[in-house]
C-alpha atoms as a PDB file:
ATOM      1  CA  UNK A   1      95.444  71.620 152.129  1.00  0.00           C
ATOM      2  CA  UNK A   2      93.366  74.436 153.671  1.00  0.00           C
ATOM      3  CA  UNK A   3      94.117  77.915 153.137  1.00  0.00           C
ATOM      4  CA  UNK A   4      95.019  78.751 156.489  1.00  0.00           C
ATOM      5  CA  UNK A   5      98.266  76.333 156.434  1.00  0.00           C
ATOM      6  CA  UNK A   6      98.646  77.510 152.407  1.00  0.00           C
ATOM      7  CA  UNK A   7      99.076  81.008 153.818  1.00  0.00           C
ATOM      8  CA  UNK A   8     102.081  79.805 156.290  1.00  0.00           C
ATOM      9  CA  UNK A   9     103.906  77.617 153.504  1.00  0.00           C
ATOM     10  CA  UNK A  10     103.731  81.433 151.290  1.00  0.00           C
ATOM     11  CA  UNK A  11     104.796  83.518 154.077  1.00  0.00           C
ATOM     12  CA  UNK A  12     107.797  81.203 155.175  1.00  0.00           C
ATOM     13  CA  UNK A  13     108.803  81.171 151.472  1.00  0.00           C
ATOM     14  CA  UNK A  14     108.551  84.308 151.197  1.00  0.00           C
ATOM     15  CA  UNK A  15     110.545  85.147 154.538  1.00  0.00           C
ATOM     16  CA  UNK A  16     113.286  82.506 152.968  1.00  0.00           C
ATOM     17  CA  UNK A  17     113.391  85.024 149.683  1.00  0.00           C
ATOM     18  CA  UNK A  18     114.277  87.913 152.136  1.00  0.00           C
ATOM     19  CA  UNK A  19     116.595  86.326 154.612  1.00  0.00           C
ATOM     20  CA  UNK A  20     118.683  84.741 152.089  1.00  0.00           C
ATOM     21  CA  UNK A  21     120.068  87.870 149.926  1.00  0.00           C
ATOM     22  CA  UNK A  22     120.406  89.817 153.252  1.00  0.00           C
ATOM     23  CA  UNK A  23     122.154  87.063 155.261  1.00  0.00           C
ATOM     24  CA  UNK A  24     124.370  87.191 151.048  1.00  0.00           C
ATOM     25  CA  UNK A  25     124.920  90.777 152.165  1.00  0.00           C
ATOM     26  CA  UNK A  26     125.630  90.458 155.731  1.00  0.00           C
ATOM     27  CA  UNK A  27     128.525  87.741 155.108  1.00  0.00           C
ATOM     28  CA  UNK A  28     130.063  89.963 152.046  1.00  0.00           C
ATOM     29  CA  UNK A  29     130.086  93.232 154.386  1.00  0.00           C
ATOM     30  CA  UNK A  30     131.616  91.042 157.389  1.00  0.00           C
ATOM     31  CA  UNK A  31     134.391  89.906 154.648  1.00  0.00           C
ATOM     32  CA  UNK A  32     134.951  93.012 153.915  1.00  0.00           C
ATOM     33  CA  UNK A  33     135.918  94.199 157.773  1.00  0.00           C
ATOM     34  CA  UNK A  34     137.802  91.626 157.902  1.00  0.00           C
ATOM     35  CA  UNK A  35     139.590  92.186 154.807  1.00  0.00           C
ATOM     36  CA  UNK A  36     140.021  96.190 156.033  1.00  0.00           C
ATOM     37  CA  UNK A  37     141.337  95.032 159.594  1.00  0.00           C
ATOM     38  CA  UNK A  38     143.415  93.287 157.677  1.00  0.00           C
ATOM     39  CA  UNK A  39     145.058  95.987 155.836  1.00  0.00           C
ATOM     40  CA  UNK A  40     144.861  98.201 158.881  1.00  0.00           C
ATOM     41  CA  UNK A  41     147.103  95.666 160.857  1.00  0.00           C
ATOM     42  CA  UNK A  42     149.422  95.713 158.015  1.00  0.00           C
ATOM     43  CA  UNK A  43     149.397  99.593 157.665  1.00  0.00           C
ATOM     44  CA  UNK A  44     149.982  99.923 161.900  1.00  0.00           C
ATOM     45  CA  UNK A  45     152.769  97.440 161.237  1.00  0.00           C
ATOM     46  CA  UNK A  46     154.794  99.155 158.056  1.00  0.00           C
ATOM     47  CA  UNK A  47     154.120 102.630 160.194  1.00  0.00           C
ATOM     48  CA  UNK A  48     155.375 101.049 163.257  1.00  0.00           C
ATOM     49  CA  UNK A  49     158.553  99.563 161.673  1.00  0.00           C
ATOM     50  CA  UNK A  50     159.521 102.892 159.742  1.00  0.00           C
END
């Protein structure tokens, strides 16, 4: 193994360490939306109906 291509296996794991909590965060925060659009559709709903 020669350093160069040692360098490139640390830096892709390294990437992998970063991407993976953010693309965590990414998929909580776009539950979340959907979970508020949710509620917001039921709120417009209730509003409209009274």
């Amino acid at each position: 193994m020669t350093q160069a291509g040692h360098t490139k296996e640390t830096n892709h794991h390294q990437k992998v360490l970063v991407t993976a909590p953010i693309l965590k965060l990414l998929a909580l925060v776009k539950q979340e939306m959907m979970e508020i659009h949710g509620l917001l559709k039921q709120h417009t709903k209730e509003q409209n109906a009274g």
